[in-house]
C-alpha atoms as a PDB file:
ATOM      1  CA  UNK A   1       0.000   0.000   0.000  1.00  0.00           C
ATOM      2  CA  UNK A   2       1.550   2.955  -0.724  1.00  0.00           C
ATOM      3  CA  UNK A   3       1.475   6.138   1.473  1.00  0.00           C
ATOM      4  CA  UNK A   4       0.108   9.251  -0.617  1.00  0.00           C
ATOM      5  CA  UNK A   5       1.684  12.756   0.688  1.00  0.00           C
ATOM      6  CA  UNK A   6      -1.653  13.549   1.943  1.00  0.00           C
ATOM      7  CA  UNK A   7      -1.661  10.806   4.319  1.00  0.00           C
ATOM      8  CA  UNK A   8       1.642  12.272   5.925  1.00  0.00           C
ATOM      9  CA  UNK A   9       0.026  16.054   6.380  1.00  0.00           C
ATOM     10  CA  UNK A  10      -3.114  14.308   7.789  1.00  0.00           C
ATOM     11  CA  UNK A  11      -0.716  12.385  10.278  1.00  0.00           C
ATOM     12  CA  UNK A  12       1.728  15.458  10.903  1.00  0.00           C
ATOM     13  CA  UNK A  13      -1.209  17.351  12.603  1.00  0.00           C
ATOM     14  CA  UNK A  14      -1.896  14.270  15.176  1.00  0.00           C
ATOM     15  CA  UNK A  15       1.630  14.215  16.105  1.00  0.00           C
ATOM     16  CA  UNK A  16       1.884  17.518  18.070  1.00  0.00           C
ATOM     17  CA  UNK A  17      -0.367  16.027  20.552  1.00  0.00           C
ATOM     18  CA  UNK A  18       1.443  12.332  20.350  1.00  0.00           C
ATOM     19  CA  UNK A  19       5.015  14.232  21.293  1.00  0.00           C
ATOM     20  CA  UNK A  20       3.508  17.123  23.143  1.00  0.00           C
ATOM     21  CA  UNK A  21       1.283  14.938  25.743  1.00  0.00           C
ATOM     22  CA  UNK A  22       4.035  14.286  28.115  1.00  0.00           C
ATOM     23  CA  UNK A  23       5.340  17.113  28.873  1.00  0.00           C
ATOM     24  CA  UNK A  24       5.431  19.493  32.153  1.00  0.00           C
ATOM     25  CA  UNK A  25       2.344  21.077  32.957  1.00  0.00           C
ATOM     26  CA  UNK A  26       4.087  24.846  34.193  1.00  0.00           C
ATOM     27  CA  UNK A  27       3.515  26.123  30.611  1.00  0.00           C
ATOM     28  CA  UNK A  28       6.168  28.780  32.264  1.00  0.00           C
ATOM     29  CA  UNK A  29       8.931  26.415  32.300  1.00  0.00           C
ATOM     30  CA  UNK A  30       8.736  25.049  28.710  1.00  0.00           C
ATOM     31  CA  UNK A  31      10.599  26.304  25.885  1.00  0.00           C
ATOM     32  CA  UNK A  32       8.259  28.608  23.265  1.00  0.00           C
ATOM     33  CA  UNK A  33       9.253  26.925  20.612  1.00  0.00           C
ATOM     34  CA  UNK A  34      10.446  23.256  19.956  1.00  0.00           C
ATOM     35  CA  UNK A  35      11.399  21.489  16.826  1.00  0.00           C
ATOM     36  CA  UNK A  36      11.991  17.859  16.173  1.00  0.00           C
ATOM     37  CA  UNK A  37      11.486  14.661  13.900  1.00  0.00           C
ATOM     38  CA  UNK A  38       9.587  11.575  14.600  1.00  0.00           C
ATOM     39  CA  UNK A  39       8.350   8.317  13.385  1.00  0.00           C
ATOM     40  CA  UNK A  40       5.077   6.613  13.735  1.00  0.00           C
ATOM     41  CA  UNK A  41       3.524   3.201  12.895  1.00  0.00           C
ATOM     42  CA  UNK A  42      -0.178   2.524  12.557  1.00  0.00           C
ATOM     43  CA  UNK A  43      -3.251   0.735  11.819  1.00  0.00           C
ATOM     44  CA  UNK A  44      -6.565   1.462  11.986  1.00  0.00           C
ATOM     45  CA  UNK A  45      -9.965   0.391  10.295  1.00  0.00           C
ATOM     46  CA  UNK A  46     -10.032   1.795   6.693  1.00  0.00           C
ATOM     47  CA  UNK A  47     -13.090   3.683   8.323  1.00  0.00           C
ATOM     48  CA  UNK A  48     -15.548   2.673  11.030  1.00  0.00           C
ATOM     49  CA  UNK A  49     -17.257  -0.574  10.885  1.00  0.00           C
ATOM     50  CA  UNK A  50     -14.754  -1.201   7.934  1.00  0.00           C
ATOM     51  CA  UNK A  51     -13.831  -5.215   7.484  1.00  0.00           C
ATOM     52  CA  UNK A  52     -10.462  -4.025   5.872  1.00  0.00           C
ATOM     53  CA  UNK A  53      -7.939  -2.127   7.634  1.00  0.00           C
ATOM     54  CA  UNK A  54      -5.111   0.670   6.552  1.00  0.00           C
ATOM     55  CA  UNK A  55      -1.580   0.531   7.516  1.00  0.00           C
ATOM     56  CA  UNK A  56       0.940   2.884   7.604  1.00  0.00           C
ATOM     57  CA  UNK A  57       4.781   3.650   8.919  1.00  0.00           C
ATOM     58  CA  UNK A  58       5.564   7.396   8.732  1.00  0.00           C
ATOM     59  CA  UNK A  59       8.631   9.851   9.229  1.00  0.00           C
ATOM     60  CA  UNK A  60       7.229  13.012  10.778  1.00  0.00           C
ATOM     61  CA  UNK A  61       8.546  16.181  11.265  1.00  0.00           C
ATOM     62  CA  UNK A  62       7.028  17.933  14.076  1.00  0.00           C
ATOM     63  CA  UNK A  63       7.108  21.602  15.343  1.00  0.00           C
ATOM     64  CA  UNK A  64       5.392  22.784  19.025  1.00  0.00           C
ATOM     65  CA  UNK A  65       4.561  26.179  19.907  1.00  0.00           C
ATOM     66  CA  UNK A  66       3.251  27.118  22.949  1.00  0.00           C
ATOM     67  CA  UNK A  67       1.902  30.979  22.455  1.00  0.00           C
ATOM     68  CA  UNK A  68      -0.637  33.023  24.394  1.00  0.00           C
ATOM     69  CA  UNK A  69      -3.150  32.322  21.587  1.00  0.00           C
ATOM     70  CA  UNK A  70      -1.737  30.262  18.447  1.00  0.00           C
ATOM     71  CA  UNK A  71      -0.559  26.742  20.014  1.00  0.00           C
ATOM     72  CA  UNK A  72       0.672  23.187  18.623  1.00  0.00           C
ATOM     73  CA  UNK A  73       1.027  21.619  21.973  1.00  0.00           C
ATOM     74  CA  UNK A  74      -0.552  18.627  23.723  1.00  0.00           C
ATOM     75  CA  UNK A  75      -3.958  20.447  23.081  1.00  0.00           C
ATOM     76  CA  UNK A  76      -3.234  19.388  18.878  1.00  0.00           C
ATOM     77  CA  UNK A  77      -3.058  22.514  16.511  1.00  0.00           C
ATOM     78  CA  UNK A  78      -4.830  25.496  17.502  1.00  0.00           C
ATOM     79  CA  UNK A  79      -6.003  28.557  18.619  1.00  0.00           C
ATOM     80  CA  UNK A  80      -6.882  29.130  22.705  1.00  0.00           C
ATOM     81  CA  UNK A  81      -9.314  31.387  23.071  1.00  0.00           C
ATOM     82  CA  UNK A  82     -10.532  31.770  26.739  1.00  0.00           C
ATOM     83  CA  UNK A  83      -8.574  30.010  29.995  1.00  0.00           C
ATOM     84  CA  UNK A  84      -9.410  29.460  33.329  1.00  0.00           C
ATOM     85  CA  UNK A  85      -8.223  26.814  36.195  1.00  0.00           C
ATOM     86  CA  UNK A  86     -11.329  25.079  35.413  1.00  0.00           C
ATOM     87  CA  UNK A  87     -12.164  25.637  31.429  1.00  0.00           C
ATOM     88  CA  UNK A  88     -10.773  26.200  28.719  1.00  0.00           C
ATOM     89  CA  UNK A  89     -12.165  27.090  25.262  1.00  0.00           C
ATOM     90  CA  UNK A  90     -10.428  26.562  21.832  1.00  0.00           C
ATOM     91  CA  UNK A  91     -10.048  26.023  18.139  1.00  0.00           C
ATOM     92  CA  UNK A  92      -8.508  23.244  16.911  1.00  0.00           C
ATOM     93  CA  UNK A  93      -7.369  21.228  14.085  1.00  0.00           C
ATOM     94  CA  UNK A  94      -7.061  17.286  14.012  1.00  0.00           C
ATOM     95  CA  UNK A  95      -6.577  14.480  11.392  1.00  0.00           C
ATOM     96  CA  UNK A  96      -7.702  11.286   9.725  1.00  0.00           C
ATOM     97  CA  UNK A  97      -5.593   9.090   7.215  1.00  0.00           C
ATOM     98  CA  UNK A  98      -6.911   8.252   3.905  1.00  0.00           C
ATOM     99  CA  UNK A  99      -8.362   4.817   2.407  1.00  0.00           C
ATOM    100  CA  UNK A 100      -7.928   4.075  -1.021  1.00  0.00           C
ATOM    101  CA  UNK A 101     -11.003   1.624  -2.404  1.00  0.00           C
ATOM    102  CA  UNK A 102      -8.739  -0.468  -4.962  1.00  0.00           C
ATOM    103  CA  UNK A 103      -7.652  -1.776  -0.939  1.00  0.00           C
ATOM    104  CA  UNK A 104     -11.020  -2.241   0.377  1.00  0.00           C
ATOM    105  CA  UNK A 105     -13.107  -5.041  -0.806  1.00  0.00           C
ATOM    106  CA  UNK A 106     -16.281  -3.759   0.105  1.00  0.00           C
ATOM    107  CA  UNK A 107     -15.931  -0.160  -1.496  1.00  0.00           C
ATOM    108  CA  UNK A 108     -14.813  -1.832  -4.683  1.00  0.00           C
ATOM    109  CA  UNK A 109     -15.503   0.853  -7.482  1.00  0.00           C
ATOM    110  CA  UNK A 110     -16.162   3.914  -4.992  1.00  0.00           C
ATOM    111  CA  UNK A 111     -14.561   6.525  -4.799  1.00  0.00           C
ATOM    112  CA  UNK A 112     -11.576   6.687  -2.191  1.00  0.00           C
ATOM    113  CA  UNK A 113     -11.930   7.948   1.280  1.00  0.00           C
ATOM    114  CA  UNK A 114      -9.337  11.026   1.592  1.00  0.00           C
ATOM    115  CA  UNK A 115      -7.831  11.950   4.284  1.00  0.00           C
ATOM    116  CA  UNK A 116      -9.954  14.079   6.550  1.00  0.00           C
ATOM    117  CA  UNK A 117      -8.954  17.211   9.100  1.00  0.00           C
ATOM    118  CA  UNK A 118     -10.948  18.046  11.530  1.00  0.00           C
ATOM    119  CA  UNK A 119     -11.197  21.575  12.670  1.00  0.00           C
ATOM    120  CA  UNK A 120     -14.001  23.771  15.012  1.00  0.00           C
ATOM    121  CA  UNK A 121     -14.585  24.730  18.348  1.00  0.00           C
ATOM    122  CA  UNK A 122     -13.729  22.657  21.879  1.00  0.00           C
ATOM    123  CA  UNK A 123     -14.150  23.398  25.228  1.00  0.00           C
ATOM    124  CA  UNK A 124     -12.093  21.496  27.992  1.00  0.00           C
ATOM    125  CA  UNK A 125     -13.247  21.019  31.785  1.00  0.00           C
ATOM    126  CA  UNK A 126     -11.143  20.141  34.597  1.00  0.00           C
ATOM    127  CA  UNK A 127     -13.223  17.836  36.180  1.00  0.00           C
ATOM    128  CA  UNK A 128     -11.441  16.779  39.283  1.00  0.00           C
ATOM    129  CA  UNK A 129      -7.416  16.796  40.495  1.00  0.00           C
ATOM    130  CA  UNK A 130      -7.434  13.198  41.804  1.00  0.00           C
ATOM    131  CA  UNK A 131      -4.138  14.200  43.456  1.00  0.00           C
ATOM    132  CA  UNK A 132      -0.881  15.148  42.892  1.00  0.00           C
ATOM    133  CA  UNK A 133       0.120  13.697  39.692  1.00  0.00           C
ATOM    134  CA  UNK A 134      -3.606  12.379  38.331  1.00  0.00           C
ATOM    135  CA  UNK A 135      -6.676  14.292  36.827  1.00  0.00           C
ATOM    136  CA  UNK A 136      -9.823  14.016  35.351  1.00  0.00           C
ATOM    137  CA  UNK A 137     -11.327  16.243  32.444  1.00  0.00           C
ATOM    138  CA  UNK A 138     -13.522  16.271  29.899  1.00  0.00           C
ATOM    139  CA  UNK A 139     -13.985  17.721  26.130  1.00  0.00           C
ATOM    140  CA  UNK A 140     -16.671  18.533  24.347  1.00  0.00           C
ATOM    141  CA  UNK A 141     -15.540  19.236  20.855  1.00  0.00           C
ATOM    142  CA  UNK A 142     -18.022  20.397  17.636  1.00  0.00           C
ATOM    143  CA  UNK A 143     -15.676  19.984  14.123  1.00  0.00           C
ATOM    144  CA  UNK A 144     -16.461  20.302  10.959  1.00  0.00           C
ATOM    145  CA  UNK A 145     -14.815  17.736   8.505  1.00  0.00           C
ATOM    146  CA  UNK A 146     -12.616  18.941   5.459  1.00  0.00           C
ATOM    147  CA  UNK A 147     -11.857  16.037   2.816  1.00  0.00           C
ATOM    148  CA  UNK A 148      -8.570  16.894   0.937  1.00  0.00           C
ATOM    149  CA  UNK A 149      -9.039  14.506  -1.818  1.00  0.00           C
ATOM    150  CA  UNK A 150      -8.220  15.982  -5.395  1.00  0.00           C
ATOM    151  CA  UNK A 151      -8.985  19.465  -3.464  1.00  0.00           C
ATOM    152  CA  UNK A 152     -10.967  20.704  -0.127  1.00  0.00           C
ATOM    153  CA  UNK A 153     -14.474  19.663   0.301  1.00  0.00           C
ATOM    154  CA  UNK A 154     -16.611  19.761   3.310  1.00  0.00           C
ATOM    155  CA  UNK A 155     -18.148  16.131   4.713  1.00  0.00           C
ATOM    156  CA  UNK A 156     -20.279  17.655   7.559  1.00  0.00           C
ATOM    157  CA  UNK A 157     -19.694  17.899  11.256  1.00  0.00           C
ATOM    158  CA  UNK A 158     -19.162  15.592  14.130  1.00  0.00           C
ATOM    159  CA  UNK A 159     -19.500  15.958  18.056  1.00  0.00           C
ATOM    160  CA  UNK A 160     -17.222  13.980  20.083  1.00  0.00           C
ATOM    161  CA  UNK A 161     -18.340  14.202  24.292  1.00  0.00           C
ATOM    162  CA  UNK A 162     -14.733  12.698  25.867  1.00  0.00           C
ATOM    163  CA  UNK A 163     -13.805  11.756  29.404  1.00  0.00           C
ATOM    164  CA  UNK A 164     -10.268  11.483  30.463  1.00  0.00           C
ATOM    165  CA  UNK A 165      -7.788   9.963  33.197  1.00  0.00           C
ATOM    166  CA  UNK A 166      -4.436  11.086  33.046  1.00  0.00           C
ATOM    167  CA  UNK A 167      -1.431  10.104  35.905  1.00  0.00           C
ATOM    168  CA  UNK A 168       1.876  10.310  35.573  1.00  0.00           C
ATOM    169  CA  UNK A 169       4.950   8.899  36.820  1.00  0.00           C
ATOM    170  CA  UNK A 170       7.716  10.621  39.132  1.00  0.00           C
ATOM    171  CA  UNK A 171       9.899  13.164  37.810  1.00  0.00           C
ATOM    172  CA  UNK A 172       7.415  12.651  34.652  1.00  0.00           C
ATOM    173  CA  UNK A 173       9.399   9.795  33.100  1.00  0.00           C
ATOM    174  CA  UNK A 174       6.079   8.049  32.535  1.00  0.00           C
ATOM    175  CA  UNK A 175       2.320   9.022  31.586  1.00  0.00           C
ATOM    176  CA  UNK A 176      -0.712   7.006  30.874  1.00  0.00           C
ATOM    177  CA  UNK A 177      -4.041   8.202  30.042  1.00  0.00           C
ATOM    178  CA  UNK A 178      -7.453   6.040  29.823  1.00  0.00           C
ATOM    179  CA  UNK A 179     -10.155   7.712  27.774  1.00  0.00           C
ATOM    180  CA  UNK A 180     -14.056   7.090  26.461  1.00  0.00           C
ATOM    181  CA  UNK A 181     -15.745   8.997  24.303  1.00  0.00           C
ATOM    182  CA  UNK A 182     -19.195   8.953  22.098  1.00  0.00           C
ATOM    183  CA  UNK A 183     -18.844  10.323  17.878  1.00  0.00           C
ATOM    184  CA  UNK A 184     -22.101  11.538  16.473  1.00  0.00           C
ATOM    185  CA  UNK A 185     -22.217  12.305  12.955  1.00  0.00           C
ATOM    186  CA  UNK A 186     -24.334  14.694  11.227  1.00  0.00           C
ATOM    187  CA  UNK A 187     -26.234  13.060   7.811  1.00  0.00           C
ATOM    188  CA  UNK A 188     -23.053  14.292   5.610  1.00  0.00           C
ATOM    189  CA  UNK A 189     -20.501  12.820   6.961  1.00  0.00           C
ATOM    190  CA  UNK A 190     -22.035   9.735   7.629  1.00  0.00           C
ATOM    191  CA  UNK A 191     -23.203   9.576   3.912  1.00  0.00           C
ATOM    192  CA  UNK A 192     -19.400  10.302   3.374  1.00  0.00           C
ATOM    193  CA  UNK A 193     -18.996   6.509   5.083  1.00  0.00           C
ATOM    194  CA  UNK A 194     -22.105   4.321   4.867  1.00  0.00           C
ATOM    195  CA  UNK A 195     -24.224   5.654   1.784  1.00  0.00           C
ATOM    196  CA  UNK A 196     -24.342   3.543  -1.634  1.00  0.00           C
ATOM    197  CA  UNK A 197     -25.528   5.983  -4.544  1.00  0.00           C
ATOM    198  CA  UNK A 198     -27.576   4.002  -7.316  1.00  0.00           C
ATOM    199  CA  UNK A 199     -24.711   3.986  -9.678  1.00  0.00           C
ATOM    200  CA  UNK A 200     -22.174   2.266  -7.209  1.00  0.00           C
ATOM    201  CA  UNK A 201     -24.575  -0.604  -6.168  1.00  0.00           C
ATOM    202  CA  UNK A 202     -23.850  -4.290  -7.002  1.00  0.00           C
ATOM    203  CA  UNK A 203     -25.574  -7.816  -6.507  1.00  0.00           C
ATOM    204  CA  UNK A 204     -23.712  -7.721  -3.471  1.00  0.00           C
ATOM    205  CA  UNK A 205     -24.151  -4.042  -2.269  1.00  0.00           C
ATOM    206  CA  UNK A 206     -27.377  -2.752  -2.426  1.00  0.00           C
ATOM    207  CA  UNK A 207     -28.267   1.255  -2.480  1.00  0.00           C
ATOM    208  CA  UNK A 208     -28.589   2.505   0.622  1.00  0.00           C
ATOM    209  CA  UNK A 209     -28.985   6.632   2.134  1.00  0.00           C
ATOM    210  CA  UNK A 210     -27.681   7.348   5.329  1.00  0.00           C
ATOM    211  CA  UNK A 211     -28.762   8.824   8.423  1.00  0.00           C
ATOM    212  CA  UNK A 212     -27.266  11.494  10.902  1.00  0.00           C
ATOM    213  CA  UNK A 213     -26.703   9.987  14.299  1.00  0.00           C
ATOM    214  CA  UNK A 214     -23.995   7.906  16.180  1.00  0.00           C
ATOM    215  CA  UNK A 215     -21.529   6.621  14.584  1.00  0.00           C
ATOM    216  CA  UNK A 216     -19.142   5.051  17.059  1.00  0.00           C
ATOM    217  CA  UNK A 217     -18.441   4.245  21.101  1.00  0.00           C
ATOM    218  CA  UNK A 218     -14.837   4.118  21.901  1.00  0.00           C
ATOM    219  CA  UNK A 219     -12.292   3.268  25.076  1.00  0.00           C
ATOM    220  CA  UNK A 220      -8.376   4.389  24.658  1.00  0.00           C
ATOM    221  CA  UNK A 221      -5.417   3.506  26.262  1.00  0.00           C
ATOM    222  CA  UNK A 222      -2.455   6.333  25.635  1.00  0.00           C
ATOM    223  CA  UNK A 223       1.329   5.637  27.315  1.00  0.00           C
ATOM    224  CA  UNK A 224       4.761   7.666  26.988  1.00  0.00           C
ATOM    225  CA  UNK A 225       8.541   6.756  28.289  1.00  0.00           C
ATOM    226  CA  UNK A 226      11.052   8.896  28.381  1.00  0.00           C
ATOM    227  CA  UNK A 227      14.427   8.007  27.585  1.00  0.00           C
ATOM    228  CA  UNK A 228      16.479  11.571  27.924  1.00  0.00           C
ATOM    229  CA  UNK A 229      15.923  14.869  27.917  1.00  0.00           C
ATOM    230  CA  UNK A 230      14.834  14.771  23.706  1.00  0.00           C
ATOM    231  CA  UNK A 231      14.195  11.494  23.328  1.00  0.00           C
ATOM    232  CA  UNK A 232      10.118   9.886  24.192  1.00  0.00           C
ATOM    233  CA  UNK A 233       8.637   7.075  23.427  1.00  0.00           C
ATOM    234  CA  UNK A 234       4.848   6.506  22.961  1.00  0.00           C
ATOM    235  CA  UNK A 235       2.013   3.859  21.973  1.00  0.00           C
ATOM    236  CA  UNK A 236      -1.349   3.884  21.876  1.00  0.00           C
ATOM    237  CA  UNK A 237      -4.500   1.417  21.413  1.00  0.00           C
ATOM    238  CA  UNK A 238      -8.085   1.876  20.769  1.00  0.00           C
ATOM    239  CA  UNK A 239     -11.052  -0.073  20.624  1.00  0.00           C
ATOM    240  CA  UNK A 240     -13.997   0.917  18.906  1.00  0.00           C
ATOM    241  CA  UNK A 241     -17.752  -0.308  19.453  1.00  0.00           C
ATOM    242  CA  UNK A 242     -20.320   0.483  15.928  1.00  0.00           C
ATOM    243  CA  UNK A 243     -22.693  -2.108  16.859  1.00  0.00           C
ATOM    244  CA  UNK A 244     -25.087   1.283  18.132  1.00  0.00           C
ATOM    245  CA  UNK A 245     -24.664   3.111  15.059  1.00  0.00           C
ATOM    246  CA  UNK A 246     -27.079   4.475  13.414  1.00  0.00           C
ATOM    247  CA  UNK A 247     -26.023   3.058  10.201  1.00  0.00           C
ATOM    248  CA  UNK A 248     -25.524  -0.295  11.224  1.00  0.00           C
ATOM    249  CA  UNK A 249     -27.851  -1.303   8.215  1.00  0.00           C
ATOM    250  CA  UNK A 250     -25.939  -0.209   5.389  1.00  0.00           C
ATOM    251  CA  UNK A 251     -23.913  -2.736   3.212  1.00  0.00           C
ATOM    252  CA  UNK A 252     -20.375  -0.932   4.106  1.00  0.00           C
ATOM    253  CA  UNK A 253     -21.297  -1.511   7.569  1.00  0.00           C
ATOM    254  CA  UNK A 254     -19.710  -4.846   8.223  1.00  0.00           C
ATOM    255  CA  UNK A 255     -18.320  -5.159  12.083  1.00  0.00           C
ATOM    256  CA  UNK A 256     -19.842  -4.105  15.045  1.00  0.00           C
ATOM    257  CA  UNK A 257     -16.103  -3.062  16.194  1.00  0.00           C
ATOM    258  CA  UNK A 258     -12.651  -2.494  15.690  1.00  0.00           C
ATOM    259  CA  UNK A 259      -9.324  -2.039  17.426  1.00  0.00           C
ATOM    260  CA  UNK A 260      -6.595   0.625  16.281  1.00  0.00           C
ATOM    261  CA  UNK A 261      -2.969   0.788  17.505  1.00  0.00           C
ATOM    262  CA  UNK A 262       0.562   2.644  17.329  1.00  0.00           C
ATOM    263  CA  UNK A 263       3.617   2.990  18.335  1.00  0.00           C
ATOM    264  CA  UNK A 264       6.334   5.687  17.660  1.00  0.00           C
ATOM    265  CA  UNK A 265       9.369   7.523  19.092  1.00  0.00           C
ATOM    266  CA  UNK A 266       9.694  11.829  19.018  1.00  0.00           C
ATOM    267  CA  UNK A 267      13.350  13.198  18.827  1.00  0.00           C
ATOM    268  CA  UNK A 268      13.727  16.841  19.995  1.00  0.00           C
ATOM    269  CA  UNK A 269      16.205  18.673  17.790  1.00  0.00           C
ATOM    270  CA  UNK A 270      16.428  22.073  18.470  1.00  0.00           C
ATOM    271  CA  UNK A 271      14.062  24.344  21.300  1.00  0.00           C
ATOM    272  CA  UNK A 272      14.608  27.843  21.945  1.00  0.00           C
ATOM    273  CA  UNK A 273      15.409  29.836  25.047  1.00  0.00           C
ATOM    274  CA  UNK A 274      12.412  31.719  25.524  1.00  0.00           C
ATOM    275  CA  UNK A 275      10.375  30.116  27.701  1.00  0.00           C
ATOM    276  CA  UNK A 276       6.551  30.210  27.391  1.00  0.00           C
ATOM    277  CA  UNK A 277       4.701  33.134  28.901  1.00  0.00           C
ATOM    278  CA  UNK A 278       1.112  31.015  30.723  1.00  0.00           C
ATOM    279  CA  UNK A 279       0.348  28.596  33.183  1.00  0.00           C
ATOM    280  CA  UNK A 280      -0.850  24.873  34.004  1.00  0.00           C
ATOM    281  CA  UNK A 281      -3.406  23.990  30.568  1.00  0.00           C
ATOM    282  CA  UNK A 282      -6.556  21.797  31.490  1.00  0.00           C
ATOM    283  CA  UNK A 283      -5.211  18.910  29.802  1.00  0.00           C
ATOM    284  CA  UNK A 284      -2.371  17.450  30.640  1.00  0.00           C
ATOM    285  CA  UNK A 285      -1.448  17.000  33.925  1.00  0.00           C
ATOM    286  CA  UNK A 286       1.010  14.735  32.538  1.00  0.00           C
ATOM    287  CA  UNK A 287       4.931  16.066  32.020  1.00  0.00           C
END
């Protein structure tokens, strides 16, 4: 399978958060500015309730910035626009790799799913400090979905409620976080996924038109090591429930769930010696 450029931009704005998750929560005594290379190994469901899954290993250059307003941090890509101790309310960007059809039997003759960013409004709740080192928050982020696939097209929105445990480890070698969340789909994008226009039905894939609703249930598991001062380790693994969703009846719709993994290291090359002007974000309490 190869791996399109698009599928390493798509990837490139999920890493920020991948590196960026560990690290010390006194925004005050981080570096403004850090620079760095990674790598990254995945797989993941060519899309949800997919049969077929999508691969891919990818070098990924990677570039924080923690600023008043404009951040790439352990948040993702963004823009913060309000802070508190308690809340905090942004704009954000995230990713999706692409699936190519040729690779997935059951959307034989579609057209191929491109990769998708994510971008819109979030607001984040400190929901309890459990102690020193451990926290609990949630998210409650509205996107809308931008397919770059032969140019930018919109696919609808999505809503994605999230609750989060984070701990860490002493002197922040360590950090795990567990995670659940609901996705809800508006009637675009999940037409994007499940819906079977006249001309692309088969004997063996009937026309179907999708409905807005839910389109997955998920748990996380989330884990970094550090191994010096510009050197982290990290892995991840997901499992997915669809049996809920609201599309459950269409012919693309062919497992009730999934399970998505990774693993991948981020090498700090260069930071500067400004530090950040802020304080402690709502997520993470991790270092």
């Amino acid at each position: 399978m190869h791996v399109p450029l698009k599928a390493a931009i798509a990837a490139a704005c999920l890493f920020p958060a991948l590196h960026a998750h560990a690290q010390s929560p006194a925004g005050a005594s981080l570096p403004l500015w850090e620079f760095g290379l990674g790598a990254a190994a995945l797989s993941t469901p060519a899309y949800p309730g997919a049969d077929d899954r999508t691969a891919r290993i990818l070098p990924i250059p990677f570039l924080l910035y923690r600023g008043e307003v404009l951040r790439a941090d352990q948040s993702g890509i963004g823009a913060r626009l309000f802070r508190s101790d308690r809340l905090e309310f942004d704009v954000g960007l995230s990713g999706a790799l692409p699936s190519d059809s040729d690779d997935v039997e059951a959307r034989a003759g579609m057209p191929d799913l491109g990769a998708l960013f994510e971008f819109g409004p979030r607001l984040k709740i400190r929901v309890a400090d459990i102690d020193a080192t451990s926290r609990l928050r949630a998210e409650l982020p509205l996107r809308a979905v931008i397919e770059a696939r032969g140019g930018l097209r919109r696919q609808g929105w999505t809503f994605e409620p999230k609750l989060a445990y984070e701990t860490r480890g002493e002197r922040g070698l360590w950090s795990f976080e567990a995670n659940t969340s609901v996705v809800f789909g508006d009637k675009r994008i999940n037409r994007y996924f499940y819906e079977v226009a006249p001309q692309y039905a088969t004997a063996s894939r009937d026309a179907y038109s999708a409905d807005a609703g839910l389109v997955l249930a998920r748990v996380g598991l989330f884990a970094t090591r550090q191994l010096n001062p510009d050197v982290r380790l990290f892995g991840y693994v997901r499992y997915e429930s669809y049996a809920g969703s609201a599309n459950r009846d269409s012919p693309l719709h062919l497992k009730n769930s999934g399970t998505s993994a990774g693993i991948g290291f981020a090498w700090t090359l260069a930071r500067s010696s400004r530090r950040a002007a802020g304080f402690e974000p709502v997520d993470p309490v991790t270092p």
